[in-house]
C-alpha atoms as a PDB file:
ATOM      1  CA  UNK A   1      97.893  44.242 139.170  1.00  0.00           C
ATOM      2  CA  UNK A   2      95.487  43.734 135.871  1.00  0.00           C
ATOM      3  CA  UNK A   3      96.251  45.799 133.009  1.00  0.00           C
ATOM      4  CA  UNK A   4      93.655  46.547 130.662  1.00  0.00           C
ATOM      5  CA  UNK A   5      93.606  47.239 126.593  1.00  0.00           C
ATOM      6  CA  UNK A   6      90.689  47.689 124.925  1.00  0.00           C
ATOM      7  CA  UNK A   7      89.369  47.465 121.399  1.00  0.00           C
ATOM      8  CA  UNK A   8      86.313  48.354 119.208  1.00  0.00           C
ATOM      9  CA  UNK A   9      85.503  45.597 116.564  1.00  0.00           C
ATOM     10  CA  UNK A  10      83.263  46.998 114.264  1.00  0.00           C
ATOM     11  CA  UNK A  11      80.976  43.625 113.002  1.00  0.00           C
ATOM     12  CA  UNK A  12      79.983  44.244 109.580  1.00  0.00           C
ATOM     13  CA  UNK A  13      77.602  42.144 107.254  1.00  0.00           C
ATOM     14  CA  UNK A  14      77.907  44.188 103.466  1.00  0.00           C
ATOM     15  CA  UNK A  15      78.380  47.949 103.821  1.00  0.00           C
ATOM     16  CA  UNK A  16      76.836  49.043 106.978  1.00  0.00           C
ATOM     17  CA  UNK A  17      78.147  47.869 110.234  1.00  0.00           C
ATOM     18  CA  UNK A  18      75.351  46.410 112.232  1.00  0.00           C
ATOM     19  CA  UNK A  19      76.977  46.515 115.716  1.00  0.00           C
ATOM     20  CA  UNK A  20      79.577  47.260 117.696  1.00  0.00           C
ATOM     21  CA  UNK A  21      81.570  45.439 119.849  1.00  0.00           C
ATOM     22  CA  UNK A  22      83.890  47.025 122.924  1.00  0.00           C
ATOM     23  CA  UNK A  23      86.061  43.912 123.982  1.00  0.00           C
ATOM     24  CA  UNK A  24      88.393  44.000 127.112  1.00  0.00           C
ATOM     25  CA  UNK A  25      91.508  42.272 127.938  1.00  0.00           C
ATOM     26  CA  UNK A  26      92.807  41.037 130.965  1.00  0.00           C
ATOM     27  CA  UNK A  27      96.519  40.601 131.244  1.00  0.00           C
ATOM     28  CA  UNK A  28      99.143  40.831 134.037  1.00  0.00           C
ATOM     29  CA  UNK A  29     101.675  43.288 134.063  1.00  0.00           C
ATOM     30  CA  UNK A  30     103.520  41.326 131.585  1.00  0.00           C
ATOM     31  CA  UNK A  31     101.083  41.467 129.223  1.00  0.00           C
ATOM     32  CA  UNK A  32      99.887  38.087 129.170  1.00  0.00           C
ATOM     33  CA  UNK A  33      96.449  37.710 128.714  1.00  0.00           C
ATOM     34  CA  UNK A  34      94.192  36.254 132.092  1.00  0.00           C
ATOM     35  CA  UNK A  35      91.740  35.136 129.779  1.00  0.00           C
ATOM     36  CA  UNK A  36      89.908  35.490 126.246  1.00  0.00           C
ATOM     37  CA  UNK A  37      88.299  38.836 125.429  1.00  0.00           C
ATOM     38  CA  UNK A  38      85.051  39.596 126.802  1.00  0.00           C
ATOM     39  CA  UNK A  39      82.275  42.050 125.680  1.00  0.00           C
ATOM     40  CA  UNK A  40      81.877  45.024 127.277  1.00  0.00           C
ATOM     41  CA  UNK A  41      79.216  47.550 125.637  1.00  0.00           C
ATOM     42  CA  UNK A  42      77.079  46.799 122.782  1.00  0.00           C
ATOM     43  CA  UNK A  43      75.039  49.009 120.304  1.00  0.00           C
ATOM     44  CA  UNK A  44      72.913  47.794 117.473  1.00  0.00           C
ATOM     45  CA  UNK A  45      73.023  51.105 115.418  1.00  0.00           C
ATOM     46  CA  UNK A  46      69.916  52.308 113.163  1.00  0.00           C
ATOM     47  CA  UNK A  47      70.607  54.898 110.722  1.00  0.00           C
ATOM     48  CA  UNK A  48      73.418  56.086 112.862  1.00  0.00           C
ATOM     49  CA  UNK A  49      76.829  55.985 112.999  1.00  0.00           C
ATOM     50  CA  UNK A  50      78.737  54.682 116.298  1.00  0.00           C
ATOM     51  CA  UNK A  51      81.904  56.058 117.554  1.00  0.00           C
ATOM     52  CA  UNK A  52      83.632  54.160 120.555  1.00  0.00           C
ATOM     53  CA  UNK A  53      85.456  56.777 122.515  1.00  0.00           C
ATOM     54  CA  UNK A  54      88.550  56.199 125.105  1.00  0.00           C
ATOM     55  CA  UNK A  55      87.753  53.439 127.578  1.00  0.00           C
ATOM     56  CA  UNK A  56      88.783  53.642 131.199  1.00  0.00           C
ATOM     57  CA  UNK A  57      89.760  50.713 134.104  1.00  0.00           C
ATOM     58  CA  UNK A  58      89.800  51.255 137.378  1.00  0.00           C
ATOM     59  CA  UNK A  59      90.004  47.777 139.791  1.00  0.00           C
ATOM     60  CA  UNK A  60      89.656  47.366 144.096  1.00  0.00           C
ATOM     61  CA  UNK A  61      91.586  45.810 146.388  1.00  0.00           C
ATOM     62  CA  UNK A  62      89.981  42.273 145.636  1.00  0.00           C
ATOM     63  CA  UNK A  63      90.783  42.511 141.651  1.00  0.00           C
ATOM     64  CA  UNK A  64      87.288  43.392 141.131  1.00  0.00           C
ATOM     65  CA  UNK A  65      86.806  46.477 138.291  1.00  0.00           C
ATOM     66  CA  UNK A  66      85.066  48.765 136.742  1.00  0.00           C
ATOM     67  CA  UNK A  67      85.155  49.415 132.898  1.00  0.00           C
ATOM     68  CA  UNK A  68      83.896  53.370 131.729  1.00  0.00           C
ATOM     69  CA  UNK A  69      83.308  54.095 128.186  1.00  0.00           C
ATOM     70  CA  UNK A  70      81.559  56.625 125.961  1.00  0.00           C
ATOM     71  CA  UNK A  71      79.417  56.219 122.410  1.00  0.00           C
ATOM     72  CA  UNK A  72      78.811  58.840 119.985  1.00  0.00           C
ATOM     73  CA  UNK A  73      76.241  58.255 117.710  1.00  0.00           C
ATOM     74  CA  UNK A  74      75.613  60.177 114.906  1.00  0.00           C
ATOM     75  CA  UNK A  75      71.752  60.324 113.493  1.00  0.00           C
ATOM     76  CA  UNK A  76      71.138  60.808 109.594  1.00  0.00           C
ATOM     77  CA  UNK A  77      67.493  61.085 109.603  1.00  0.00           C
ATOM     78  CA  UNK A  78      68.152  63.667 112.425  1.00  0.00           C
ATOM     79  CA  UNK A  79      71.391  65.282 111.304  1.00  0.00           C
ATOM     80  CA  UNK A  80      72.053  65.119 115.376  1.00  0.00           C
ATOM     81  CA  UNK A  81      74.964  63.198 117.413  1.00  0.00           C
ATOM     82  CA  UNK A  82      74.193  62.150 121.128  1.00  0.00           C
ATOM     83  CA  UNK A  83      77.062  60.657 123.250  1.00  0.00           C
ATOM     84  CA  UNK A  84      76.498  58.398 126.247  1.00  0.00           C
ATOM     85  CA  UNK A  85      78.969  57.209 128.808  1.00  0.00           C
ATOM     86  CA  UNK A  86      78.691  53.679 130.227  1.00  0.00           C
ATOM     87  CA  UNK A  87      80.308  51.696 133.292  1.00  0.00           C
ATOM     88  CA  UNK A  88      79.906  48.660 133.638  1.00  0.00           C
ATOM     89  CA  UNK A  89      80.935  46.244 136.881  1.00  0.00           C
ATOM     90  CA  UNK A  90      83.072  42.703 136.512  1.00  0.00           C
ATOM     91  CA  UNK A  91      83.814  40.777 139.194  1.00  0.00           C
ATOM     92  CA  UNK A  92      88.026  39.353 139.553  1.00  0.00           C
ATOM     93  CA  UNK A  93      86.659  36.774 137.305  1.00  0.00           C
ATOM     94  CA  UNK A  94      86.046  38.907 134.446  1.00  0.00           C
ATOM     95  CA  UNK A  95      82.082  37.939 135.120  1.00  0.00           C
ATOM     96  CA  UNK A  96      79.656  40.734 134.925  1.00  0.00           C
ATOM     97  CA  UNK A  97      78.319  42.115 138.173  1.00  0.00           C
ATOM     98  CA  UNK A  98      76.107  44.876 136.363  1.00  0.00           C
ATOM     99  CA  UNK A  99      74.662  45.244 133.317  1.00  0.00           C
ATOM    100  CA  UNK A 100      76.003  48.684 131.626  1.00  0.00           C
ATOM    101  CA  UNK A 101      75.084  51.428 133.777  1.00  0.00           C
ATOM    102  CA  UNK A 102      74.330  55.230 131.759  1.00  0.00           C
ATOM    103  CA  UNK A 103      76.311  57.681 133.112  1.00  0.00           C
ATOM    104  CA  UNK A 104      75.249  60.606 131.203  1.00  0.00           C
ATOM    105  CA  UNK A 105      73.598  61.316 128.160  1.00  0.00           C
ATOM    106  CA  UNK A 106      73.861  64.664 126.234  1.00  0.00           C
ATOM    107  CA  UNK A 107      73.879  65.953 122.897  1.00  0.00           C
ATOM    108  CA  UNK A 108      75.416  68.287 120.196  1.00  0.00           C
ATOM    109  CA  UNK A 109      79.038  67.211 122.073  1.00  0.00           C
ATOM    110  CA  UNK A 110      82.238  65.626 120.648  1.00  0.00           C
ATOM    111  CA  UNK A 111      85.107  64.548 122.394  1.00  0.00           C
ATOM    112  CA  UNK A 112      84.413  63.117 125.296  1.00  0.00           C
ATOM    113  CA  UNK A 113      87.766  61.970 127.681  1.00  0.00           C
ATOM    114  CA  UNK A 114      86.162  59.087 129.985  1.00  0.00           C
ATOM    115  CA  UNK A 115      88.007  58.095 133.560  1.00  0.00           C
ATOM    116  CA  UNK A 116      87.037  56.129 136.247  1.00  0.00           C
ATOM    117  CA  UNK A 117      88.455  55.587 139.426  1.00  0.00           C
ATOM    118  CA  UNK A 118      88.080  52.922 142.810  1.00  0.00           C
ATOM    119  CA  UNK A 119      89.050  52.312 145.887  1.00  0.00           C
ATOM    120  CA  UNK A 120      89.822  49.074 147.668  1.00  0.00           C
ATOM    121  CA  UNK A 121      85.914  49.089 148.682  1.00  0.00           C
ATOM    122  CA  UNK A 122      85.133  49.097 145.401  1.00  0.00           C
ATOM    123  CA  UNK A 123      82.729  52.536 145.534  1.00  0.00           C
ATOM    124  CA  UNK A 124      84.006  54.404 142.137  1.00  0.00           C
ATOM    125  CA  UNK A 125      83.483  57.237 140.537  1.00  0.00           C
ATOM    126  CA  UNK A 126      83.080  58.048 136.458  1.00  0.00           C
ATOM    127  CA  UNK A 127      84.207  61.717 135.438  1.00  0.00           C
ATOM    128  CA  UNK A 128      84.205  62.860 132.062  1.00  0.00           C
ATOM    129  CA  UNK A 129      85.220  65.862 130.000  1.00  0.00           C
ATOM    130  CA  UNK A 130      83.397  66.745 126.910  1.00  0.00           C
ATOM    131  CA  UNK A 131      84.155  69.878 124.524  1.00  0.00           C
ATOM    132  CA  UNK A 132      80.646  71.605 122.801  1.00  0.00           C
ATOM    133  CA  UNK A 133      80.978  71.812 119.454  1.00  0.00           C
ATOM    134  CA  UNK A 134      82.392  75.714 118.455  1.00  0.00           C
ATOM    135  CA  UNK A 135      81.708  76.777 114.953  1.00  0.00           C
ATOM    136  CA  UNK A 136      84.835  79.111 115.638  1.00  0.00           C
ATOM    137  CA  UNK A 137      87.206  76.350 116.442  1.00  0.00           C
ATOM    138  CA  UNK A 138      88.199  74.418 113.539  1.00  0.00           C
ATOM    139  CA  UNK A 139      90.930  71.938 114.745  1.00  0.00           C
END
């Protein structure tokens, strides 16, 4: 079985990040990595800044998987924050099969909970929870 652990590495050059990086893991259940880290997502912010929300890994019977992620950007010309959730396909090698695929799009949301499930076909599914902002609730 592959575990996974994800990271965002913010890349910064001065004061303002410029990108961000979501890198993936692959390790057995020992935690031993398979390999280096790979990219996953990338964003090359403008004006904005980019939140990297919980990741998700599902993988099929083969090893292949599925990687599920969302991004909340946050506009300052616009005063407006959009989220997107990704997935993206790898192959048992790690090597991309897709390029990241949008999910959904939506705006005015925070929170978003990402998961992702496959079966042994490899068919998946991304479902995602996201909580509207509420003036009312202040938690």
């Amino acid at each position: 079985m592959i575990f996974s652990h994800p990271s965002s590495r913010p890349v910064a050059s001065g004061r303002m990040p410029l990108r961000v990086e979501l890198l993936e893991d692959r390790v057995v259940p020992t935690h031993s990595p398979l390999g280096p880290e790979f990219p996953v997502g990338l964003l090359v912010p403008q004006q904005s800044t980019v939140a990297v929300g919980r990741t998700a890994v599902a993988m099929d019977a083969d090893g292949d998987f599925v990687v599920a992620w969302a991004e909340s950007q946050f506009n300052f010309a616009s005063a407006s924050q959009d989220t997107t959730i990704f997935a993206r396909r790898y192959d048992s090698n790690g090597t991309p099969v897709t390029s990241a695929i949008v999910v959904a799009q939506f705006s005015a949301e925070t929170n978003s909970v990402v998961d992702v499930a496959m079966d042994q076909d490899g068919d998946f599914v991304v479902v995602f929870d996201r909580d509207p902002p509420d003036s009312t609730n202040r938690g």
